[in-house]
C-alpha atoms as a PDB file:
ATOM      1  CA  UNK A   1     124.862  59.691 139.299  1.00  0.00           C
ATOM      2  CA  UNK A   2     125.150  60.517 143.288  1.00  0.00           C
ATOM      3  CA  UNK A   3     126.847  63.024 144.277  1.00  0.00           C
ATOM      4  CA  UNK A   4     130.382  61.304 146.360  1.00  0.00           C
ATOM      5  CA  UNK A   5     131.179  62.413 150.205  1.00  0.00           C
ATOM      6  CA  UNK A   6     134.301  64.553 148.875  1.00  0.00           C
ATOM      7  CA  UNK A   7     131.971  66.128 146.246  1.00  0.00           C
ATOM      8  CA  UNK A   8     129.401  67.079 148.636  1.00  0.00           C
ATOM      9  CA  UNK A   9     131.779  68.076 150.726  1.00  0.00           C
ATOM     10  CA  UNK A  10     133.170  70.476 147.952  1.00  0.00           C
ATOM     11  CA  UNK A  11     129.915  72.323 147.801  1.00  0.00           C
ATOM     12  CA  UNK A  12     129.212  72.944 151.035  1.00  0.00           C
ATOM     13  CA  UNK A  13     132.122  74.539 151.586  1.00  0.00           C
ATOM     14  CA  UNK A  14     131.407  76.648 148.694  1.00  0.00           C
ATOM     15  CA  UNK A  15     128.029  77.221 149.658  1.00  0.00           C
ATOM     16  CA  UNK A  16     129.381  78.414 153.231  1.00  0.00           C
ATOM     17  CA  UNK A  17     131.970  80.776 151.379  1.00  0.00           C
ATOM     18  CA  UNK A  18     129.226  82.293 149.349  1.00  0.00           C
ATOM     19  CA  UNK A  19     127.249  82.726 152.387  1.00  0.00           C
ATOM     20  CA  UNK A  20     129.758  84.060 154.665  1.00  0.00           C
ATOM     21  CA  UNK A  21     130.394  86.657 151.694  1.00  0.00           C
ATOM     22  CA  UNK A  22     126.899  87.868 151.214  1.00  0.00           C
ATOM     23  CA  UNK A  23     126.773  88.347 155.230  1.00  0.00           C
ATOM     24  CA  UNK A  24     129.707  90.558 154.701  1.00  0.00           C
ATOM     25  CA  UNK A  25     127.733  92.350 152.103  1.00  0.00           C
ATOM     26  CA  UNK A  26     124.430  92.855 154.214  1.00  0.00           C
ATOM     27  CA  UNK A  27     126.138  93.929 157.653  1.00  0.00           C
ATOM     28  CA  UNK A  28     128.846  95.880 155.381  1.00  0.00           C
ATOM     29  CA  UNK A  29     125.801  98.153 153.887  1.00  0.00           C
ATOM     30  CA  UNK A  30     124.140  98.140 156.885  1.00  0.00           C
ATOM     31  CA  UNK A  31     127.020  99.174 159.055  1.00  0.00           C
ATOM     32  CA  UNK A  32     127.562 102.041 156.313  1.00  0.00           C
ATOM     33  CA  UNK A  33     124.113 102.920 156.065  1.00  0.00           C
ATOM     34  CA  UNK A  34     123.320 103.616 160.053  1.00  0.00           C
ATOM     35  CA  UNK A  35     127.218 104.541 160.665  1.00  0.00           C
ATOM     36  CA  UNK A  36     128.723 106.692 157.553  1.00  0.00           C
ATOM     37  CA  UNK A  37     132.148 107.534 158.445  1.00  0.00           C
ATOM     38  CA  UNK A  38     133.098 110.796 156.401  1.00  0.00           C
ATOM     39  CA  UNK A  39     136.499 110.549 153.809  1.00  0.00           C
ATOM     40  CA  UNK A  40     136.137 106.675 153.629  1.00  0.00           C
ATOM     41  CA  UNK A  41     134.805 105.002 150.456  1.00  0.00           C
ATOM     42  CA  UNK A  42     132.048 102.856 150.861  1.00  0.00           C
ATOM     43  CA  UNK A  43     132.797  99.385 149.557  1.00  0.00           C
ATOM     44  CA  UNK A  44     128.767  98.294 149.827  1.00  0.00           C
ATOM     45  CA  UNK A  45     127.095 100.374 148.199  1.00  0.00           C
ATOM     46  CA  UNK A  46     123.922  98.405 148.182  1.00  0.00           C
ATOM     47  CA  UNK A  47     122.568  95.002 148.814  1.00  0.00           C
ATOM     48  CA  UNK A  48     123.259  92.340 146.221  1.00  0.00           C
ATOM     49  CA  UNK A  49     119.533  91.363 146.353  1.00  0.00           C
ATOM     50  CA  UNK A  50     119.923  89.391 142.728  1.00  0.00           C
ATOM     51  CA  UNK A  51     122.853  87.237 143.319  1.00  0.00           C
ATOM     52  CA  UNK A  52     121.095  86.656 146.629  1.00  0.00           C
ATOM     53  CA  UNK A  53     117.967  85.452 145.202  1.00  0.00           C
ATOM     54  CA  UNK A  54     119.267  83.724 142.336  1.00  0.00           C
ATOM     55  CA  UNK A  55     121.543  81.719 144.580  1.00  0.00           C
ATOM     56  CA  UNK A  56     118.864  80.960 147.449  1.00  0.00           C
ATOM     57  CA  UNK A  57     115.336  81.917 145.885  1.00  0.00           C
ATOM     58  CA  UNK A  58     113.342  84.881 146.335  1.00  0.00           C
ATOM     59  CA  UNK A  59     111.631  83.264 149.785  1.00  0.00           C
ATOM     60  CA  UNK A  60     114.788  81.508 151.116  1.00  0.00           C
ATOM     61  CA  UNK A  61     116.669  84.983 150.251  1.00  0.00           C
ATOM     62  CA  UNK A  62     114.539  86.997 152.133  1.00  0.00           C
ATOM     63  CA  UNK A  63     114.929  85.187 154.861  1.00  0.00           C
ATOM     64  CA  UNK A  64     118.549  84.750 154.862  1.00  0.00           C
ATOM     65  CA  UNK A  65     119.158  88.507 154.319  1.00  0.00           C
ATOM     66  CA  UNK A  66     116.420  89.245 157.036  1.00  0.00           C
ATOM     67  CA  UNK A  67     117.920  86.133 159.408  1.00  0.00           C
ATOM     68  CA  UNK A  68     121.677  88.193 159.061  1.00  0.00           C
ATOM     69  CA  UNK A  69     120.153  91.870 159.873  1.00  0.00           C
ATOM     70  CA  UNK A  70     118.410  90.082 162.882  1.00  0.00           C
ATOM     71  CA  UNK A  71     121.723  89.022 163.874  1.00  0.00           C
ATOM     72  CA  UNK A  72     123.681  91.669 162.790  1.00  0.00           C
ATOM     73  CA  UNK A  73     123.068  93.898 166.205  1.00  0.00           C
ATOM     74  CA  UNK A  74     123.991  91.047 168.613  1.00  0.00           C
ATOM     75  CA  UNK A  75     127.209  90.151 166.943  1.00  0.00           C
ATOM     76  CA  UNK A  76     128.352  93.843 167.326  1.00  0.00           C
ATOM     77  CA  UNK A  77     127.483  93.751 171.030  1.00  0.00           C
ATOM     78  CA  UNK A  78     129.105  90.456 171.726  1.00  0.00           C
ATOM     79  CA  UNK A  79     131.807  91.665 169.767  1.00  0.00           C
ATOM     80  CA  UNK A  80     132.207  94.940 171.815  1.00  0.00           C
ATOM     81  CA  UNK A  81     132.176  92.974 174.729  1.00  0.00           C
ATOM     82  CA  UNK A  82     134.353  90.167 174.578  1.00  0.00           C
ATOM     83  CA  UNK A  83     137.404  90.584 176.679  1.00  0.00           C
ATOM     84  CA  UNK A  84     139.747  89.411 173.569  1.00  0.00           C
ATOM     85  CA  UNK A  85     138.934  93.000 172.247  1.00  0.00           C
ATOM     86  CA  UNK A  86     140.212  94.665 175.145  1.00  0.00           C
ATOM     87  CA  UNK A  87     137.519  97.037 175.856  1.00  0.00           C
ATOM     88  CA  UNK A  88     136.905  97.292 179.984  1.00  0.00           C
ATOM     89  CA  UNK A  89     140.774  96.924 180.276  1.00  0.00           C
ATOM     90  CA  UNK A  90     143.241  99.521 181.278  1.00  0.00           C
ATOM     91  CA  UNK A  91     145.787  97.174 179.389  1.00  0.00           C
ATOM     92  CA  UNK A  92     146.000  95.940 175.294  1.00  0.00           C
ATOM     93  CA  UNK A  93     149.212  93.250 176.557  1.00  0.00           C
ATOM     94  CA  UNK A  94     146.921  90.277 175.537  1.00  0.00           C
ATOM     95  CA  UNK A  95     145.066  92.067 172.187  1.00  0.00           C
ATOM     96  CA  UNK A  96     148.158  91.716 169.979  1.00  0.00           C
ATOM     97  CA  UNK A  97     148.369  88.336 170.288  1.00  0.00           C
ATOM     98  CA  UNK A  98     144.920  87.164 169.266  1.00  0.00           C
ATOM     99  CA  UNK A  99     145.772  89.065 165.639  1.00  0.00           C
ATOM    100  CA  UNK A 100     146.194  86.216 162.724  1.00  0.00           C
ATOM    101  CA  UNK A 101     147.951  86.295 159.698  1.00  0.00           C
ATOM    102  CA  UNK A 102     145.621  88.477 157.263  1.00  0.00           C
ATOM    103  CA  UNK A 103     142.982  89.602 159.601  1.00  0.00           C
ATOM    104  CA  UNK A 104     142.220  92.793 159.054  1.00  0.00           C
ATOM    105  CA  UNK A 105     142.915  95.216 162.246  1.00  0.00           C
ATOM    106  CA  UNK A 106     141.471  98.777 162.933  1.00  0.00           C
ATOM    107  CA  UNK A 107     143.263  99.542 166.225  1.00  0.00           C
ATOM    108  CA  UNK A 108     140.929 102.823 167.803  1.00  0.00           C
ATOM    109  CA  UNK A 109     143.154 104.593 170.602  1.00  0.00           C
ATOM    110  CA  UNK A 110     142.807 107.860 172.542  1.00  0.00           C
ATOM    111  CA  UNK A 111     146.403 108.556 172.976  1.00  0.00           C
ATOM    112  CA  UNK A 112     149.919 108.330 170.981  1.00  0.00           C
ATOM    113  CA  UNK A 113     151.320 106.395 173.966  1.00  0.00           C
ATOM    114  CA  UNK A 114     148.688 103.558 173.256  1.00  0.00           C
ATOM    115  CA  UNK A 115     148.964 103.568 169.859  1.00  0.00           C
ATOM    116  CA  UNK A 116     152.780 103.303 170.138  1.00  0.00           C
ATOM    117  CA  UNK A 117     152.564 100.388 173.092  1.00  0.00           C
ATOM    118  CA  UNK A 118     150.394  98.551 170.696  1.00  0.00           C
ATOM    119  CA  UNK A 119     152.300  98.812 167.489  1.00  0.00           C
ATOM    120  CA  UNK A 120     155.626  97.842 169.763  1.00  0.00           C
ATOM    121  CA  UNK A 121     153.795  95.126 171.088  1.00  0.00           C
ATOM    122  CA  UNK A 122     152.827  93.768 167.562  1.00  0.00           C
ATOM    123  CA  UNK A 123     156.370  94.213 166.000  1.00  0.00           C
ATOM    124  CA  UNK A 124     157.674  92.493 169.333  1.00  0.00           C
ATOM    125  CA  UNK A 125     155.809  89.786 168.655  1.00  0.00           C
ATOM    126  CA  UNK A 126     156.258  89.571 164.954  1.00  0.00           C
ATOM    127  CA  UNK A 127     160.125  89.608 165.349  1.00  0.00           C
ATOM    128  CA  UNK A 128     159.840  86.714 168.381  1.00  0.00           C
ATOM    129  CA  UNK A 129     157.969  84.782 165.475  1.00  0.00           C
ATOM    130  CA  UNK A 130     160.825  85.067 162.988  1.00  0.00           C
ATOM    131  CA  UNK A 131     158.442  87.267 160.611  1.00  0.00           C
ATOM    132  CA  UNK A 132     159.599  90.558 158.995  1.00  0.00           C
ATOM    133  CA  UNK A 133     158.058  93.508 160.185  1.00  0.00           C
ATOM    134  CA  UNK A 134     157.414  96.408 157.730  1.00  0.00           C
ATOM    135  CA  UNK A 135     156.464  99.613 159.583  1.00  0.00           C
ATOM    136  CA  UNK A 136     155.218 102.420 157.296  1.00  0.00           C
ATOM    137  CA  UNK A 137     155.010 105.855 159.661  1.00  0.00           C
ATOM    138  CA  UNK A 138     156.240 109.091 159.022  1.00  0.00           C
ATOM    139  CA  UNK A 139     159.925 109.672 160.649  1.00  0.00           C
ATOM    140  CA  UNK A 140     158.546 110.953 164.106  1.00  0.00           C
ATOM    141  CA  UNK A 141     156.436 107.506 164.938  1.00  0.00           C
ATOM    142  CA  UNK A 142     159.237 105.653 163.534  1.00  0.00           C
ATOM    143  CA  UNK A 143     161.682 107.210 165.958  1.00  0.00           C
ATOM    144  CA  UNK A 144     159.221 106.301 168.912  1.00  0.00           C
ATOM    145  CA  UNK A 145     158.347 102.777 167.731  1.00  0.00           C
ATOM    146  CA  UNK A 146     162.599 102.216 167.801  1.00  0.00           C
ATOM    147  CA  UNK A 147     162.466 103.412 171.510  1.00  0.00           C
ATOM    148  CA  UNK A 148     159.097 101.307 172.366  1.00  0.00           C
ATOM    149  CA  UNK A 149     161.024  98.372 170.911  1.00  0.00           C
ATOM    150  CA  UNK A 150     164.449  99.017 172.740  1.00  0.00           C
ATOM    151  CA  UNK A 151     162.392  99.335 176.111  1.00  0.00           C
ATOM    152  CA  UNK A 152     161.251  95.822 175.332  1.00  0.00           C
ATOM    153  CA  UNK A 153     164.663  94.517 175.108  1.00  0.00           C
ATOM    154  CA  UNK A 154     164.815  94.139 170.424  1.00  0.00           C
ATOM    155  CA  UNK A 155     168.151  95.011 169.503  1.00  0.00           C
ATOM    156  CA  UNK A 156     166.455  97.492 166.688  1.00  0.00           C
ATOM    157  CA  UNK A 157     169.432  97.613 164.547  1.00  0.00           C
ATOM    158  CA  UNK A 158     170.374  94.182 164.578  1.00  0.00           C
ATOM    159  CA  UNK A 159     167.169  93.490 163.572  1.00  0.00           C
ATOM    160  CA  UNK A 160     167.142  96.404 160.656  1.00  0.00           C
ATOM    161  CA  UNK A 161     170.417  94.980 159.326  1.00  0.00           C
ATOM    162  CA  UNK A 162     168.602  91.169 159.505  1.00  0.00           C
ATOM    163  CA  UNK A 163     166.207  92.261 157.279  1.00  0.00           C
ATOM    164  CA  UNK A 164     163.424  91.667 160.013  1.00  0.00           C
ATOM    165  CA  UNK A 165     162.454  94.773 160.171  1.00  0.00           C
ATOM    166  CA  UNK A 166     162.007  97.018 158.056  1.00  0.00           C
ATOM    167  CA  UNK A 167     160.697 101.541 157.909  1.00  0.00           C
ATOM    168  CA  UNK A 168     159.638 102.904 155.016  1.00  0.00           C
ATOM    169  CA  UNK A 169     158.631 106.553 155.171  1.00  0.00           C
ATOM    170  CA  UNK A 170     154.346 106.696 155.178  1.00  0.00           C
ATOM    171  CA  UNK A 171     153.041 108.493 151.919  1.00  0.00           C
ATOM    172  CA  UNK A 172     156.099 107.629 149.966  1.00  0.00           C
ATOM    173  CA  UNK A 173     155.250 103.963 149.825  1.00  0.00           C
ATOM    174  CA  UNK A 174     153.475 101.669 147.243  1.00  0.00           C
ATOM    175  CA  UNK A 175     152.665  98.135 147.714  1.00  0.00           C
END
């Protein structure tokens, strides 16, 4: 019996899932491989070649791994170079914004001042969204976050005692 719209529909969207997670896999291993950072686990430890092949064939995997390591280099760049990321300006106002609800973030900054303009910046935002804002730091960032987030007019008790935001001491902490 043929396959119906919804069904097909179905599939390729589990097809693209698959896909999109074996691209994480190759430019994961390959990021690791060519850029090693030391004291952080390596979550791709190699290529999953068989579950490649198996889904796609051993020609049609090839190419797809070799199609995603061609691409792999030009992504980075236009990633590096997008003004959304912030790099080439003095100013990370607009950055915060363009985070989504369970994107991963690895902020890079050269100076405790940015870091804390950033992190004030994302609470800010968090808080003018109605979302509660958990903020694990040791005491000292904590204490300048609270006077980042006063100089941007939140009311940093009221909001503690709302239950929008929320410290917990860094290293003490489970989730």
């Amino acid at each position: 019996m043929p396959e119906s719209s919804h069904e097909s529909d179905i599939n390729a969207h589990a097809s693209k899932q698959r896909d999109d997670r074996f691209a994480e896999a190759i430019t994961g291993w390959a990021t690791n491989l060519l850029f090693p950072i030391p004291k952080v686990p390596n979550r791709y430890l190699k290529l999953p070649w068989r579950k490649i092949l198996k889904s796609h064939g051993t020609i049609w995997g090839v190419l797809f791994i070799a199609r995603i390591l061609a691409a792999w280099p030009f992504e980075l760049l236009i990633e590096f170079l997008r003004p959304a990321n912030g790099l080439g300006h003095k100013s990370s106002r607009h950055l915060v914004s363009q985070f989504n609800h369970g994107d991963h973030v690895c902020f890079l900054y050269q100076s405790e001042a940015a870091l804390q303009e950033m992190l004030a910046r994302y609470v800010a935002e968090g808080l003018a969204k109605g979302e509660q804002c958990v903020c694990v730091e040791n005491t000292r960032v904590q204490e300048k976050l609270r006077v980042y987030l006063r100089s941007l007019g939140i009311e940093v008790e009221k909001e503690i005692d709302r239950g929008s935001l929320v410290f917990l001491l860094g290293g003490r902490s489970l989730f």
